[in-house]
Structure formats: structure tokens, C-alpha cells
Protein backbone atom coordinates (compact mmCIF):
# COMPACT_ATOMS: atom_id res chain seq x y z
CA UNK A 1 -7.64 1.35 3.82
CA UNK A 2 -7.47 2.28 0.31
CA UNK A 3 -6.37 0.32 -2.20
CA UNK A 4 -4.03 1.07 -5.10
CA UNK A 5 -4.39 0.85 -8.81
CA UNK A 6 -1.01 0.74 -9.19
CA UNK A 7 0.75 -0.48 -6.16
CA UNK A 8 4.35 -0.57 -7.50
CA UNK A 9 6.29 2.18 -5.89
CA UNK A 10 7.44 4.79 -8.12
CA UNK A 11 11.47 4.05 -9.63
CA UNK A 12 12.34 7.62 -8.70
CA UNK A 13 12.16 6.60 -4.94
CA UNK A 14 15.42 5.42 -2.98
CA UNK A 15 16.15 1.80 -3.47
CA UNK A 16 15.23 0.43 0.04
CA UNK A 17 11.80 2.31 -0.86
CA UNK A 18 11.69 0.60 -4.35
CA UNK A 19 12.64 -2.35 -2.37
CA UNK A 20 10.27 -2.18 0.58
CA UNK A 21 7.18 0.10 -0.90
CA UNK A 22 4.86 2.10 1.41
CA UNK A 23 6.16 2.08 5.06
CA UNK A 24 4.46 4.01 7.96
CA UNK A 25 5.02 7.59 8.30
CA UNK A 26 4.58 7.85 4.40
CA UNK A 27 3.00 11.36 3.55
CA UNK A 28 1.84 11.73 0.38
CA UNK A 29 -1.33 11.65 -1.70
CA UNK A 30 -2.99 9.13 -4.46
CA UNK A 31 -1.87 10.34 -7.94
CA UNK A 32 -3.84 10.48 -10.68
CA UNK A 33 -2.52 6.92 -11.93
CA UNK A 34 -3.40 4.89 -9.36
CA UNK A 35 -0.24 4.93 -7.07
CA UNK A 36 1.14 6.26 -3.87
CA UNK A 37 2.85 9.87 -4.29
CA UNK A 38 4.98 9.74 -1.07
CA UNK A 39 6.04 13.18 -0.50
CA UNK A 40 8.18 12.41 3.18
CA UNK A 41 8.24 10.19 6.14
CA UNK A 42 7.58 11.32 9.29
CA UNK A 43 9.39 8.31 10.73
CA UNK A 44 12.50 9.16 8.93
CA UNK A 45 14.89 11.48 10.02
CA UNK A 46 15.16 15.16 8.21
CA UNK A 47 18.40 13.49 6.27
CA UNK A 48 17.22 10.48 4.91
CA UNK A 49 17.75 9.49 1.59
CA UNK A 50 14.17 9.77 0.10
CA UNK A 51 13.76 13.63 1.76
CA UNK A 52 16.43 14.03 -1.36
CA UNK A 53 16.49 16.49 -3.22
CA UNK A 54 13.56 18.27 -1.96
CA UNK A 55 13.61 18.33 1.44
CA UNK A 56 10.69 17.92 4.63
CA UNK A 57 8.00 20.88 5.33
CA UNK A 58 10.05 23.72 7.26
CA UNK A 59 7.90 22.79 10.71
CA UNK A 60 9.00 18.79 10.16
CA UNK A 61 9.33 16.67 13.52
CA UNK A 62 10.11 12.80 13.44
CA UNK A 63 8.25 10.90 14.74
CA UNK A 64 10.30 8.05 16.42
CA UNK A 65 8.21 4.72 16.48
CA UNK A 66 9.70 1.06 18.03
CA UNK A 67 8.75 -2.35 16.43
CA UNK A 68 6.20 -3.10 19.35
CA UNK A 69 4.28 0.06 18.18
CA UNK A 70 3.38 -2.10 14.97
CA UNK A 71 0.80 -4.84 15.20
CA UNK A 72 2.32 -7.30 12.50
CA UNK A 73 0.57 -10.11 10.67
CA UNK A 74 2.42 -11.80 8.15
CA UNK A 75 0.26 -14.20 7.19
CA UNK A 76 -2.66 -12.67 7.12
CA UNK A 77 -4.05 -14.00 3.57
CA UNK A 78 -3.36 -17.13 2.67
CA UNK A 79 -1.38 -17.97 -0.30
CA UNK A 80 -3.84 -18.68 -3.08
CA UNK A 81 -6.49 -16.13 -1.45
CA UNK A 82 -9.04 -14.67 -3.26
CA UNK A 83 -11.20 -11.35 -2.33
CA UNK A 84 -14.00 -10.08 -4.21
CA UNK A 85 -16.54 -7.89 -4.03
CA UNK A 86 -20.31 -9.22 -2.86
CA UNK A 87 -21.85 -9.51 -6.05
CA UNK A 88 -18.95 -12.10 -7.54
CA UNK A 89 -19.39 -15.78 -6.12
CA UNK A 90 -16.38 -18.26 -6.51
CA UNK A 91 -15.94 -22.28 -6.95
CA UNK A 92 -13.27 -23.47 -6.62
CA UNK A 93 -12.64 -26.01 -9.55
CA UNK A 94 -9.58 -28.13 -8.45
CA UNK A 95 -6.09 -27.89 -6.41
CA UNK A 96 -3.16 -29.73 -7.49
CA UNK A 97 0.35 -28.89 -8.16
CA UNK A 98 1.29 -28.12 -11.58
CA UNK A 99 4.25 -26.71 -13.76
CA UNK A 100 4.32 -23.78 -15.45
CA UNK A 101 1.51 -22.99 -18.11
CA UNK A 102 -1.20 -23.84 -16.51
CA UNK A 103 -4.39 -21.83 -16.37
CA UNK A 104 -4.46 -21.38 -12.73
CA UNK A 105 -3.37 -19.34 -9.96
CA UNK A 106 0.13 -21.10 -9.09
CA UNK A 107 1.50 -20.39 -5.32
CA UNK A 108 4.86 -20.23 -4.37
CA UNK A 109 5.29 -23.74 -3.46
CA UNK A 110 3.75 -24.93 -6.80
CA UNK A 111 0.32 -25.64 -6.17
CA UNK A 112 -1.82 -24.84 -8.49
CA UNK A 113 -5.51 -24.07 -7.80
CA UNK A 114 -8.30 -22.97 -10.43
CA UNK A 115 -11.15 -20.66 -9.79
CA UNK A 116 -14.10 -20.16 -11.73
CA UNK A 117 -15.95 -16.85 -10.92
CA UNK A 118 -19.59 -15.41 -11.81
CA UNK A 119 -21.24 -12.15 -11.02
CA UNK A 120 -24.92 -10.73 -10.39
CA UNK A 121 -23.69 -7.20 -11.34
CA UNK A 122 -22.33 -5.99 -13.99
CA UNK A 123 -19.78 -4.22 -11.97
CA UNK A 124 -17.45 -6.00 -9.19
CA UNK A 125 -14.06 -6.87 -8.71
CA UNK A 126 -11.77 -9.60 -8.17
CA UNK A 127 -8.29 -9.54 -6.39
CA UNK A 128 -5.79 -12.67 -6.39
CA UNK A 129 -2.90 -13.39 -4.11
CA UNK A 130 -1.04 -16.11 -5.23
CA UNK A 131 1.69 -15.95 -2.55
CA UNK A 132 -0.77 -14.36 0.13
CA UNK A 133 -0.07 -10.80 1.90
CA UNK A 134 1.25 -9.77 4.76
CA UNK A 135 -0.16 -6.54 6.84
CA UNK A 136 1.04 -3.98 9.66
CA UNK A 137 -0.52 -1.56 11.70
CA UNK A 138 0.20 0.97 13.59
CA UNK A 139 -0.37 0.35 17.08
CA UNK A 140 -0.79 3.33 18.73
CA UNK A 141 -1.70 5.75 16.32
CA UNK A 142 -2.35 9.36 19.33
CA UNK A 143 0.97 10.85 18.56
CA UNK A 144 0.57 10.83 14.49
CA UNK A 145 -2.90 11.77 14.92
CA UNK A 146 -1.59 14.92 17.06
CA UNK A 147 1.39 15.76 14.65
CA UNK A 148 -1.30 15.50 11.46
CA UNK A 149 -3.64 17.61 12.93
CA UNK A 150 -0.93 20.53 13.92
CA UNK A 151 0.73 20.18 10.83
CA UNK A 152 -1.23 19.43 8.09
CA UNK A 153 -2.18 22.93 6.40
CA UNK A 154 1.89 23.16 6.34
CA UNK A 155 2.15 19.61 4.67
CA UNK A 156 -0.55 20.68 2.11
CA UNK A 157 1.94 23.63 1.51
CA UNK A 158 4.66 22.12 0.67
CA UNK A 159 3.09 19.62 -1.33
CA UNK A 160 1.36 21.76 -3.19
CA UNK A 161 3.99 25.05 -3.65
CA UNK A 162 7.36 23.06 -3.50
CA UNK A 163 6.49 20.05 -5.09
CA UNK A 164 4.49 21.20 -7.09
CA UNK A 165 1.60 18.48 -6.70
CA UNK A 166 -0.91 21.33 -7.97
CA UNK A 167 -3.83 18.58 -8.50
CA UNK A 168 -4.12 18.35 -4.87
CA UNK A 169 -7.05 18.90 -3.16
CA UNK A 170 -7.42 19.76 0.71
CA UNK A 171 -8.79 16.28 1.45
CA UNK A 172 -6.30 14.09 -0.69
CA UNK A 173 -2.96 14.14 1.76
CA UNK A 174 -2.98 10.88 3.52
CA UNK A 175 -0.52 9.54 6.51
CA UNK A 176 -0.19 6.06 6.40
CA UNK A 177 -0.52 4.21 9.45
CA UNK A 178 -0.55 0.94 7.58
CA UNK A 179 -0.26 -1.05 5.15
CA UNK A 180 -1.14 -4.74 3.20
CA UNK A 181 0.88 -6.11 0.97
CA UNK A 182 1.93 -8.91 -1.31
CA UNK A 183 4.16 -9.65 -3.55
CA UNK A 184 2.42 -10.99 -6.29
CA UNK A 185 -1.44 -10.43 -7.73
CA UNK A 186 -3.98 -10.35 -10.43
CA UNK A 187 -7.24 -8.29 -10.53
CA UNK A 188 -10.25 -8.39 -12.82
């Protein structure tokens, strides 16, 4: 996976994308800013709203994929989780439920729990999910390996004469074949 700087999807996007954010089949590439520059959807037909207004690679196929291609998990971090990188340790100080102002991570149902971190680098990295995260996979990923492979010098074409995504590089186009998310976050 790769993780995102800025995970919010762009407000140019159609609303169910705004709505949704990354879905499977997303083409695109990580812009400069941290977020996901989705460029088409190889799931979605040659007519869909975000292939507006400029259009799919001339050699574009959908790819049609059923819900029981997707492994889904969406529980998969707890609410209140928190990742970090090895050289950060955690404690956990207390859990309780709170109201608002409180100095802690507060979960959806109004517990509140307070962490107290330290580090034995002076570089690392702490991510917070308050409400938890949910994931999906792809499943069977043969046929978008295939379809990437025969088409991606045309994808890198398109993105990079008719978008006009000219900072680009040949490595940088990515397919997503899925995806973890959560609503809500903090990092440090």
C-alpha cells in the first residue's frame, strides 16, 4: 500500500467520488501534494460521470468486477487504533468516556482514551483512528494485472499528453486494487 498525505479526494471529482474516495479500478498517480490524482476507472464504464470532460485512453476496456471479487473487512482497525512506526512506543494513560474538550482521542460512541507516546528516533510517525478503518481488496487481481501490463504505455500517454500530468514519471501510474480507509484521523 501507500499511504496518502492528503487522503481527501480532490472537490473537482463527481460527488459519489467526493462521497466514496478511492474505489478499485482507480488509475491515476500520487500528486505532488500528497493525494490521489485519479485519472479513470477501469471498473467504470467509458460514460461515467468522472471520465467527464476528458474522456478514457483511446484503447480503454472495462473491466467488469462482482462484489465476491472483493475481500472486505470492515472492521479491520479498531476504533481508537493507533499505528506507529517501530521506533515510537505507546501507553496508554486511561479510557473513559468524556464530552467534548477533552485532550484525548474521542471514538464515535464517546469514549475517550489518552495516549502518551515517546520515540528513540528522531524521525517516526504516528497515525490515529478514532472511529477505526475499514479495508477492501481485490480478490482476484490476474485480469487487472493483464489489462495493466497491455495497456499501460497508452495510460502513461494519455496522462501525460491529454491531461497534461507532465510531472509524471514512467514508474508513478498506479492501479488500485485496494484500499483502507477511515473516516476520521490524526497524524504526528
Amino acid at each position: 500500500g501507500y499511504p496518502l498525505w492528503t487522503p481527501e479526494p480532490d472537490g473537482r471529482l463527481p460527488e459519489d467520488y467526493r462521497h466514496t474516495g478511492l474505489k478499485i479500478g482507480d488509475v491515476g498517480m500520487v500528486a505532488e501534494g500528497g493525494n490521489f490524482d485519479v485519472f479513470f476507472n477501469i471498473c467504470s464504464p467509458e460514460n461515467h460521470p468522472l471520465h467527464h470532460p476528458h474522456g478514457v485512453p483511446s484503447n480503454f476496456r472495462q473491466v467488469t468486477i462482482n462484489d465476491q471479487d472483493i475481500s472486505k473487512f470492515p472492521f479491520i482497525d479498531h476504533e481508537g487504533q493507533v499505528l506507529a512506526t517501530r521506533s515510537v512506543s505507546q501507553r496508554t494513560l486511561s479510557s473513559s468516556f468524556s464530552g467534548a474538550g477533552s485532550p484525548t482521542i474521542t471514538t464515535s460512541i464517546g469514549a475517550a482514551i489518552s495516549y502518551q507516546f515517546s520515540s528513540s528516533s528522531s524521525e517516526g510517525a504516528i497515525l490515529a483512528l478514532p472511529e477505526g478503518a475499514s479495508k477492501a481488496d481485490l480478490a482476484n487481481d490476474l485480469e487487472f494485472r493483464q489489462v495493466a501490463l497491455e495497456n499501460a504505455a497508452a495510460w502513461y500517454h494519455f496522462a501525460y499528453f491529454h491531461l497534461g500530468r507532465t510531472s509524471i514519471s514512467n514508474d508513478s501510474l498506479y492501479l488500485i486494487t485496494g484500499y483502507h480507509k477511515s473516516s476520521s484521523w490524526s497524524l504526528a
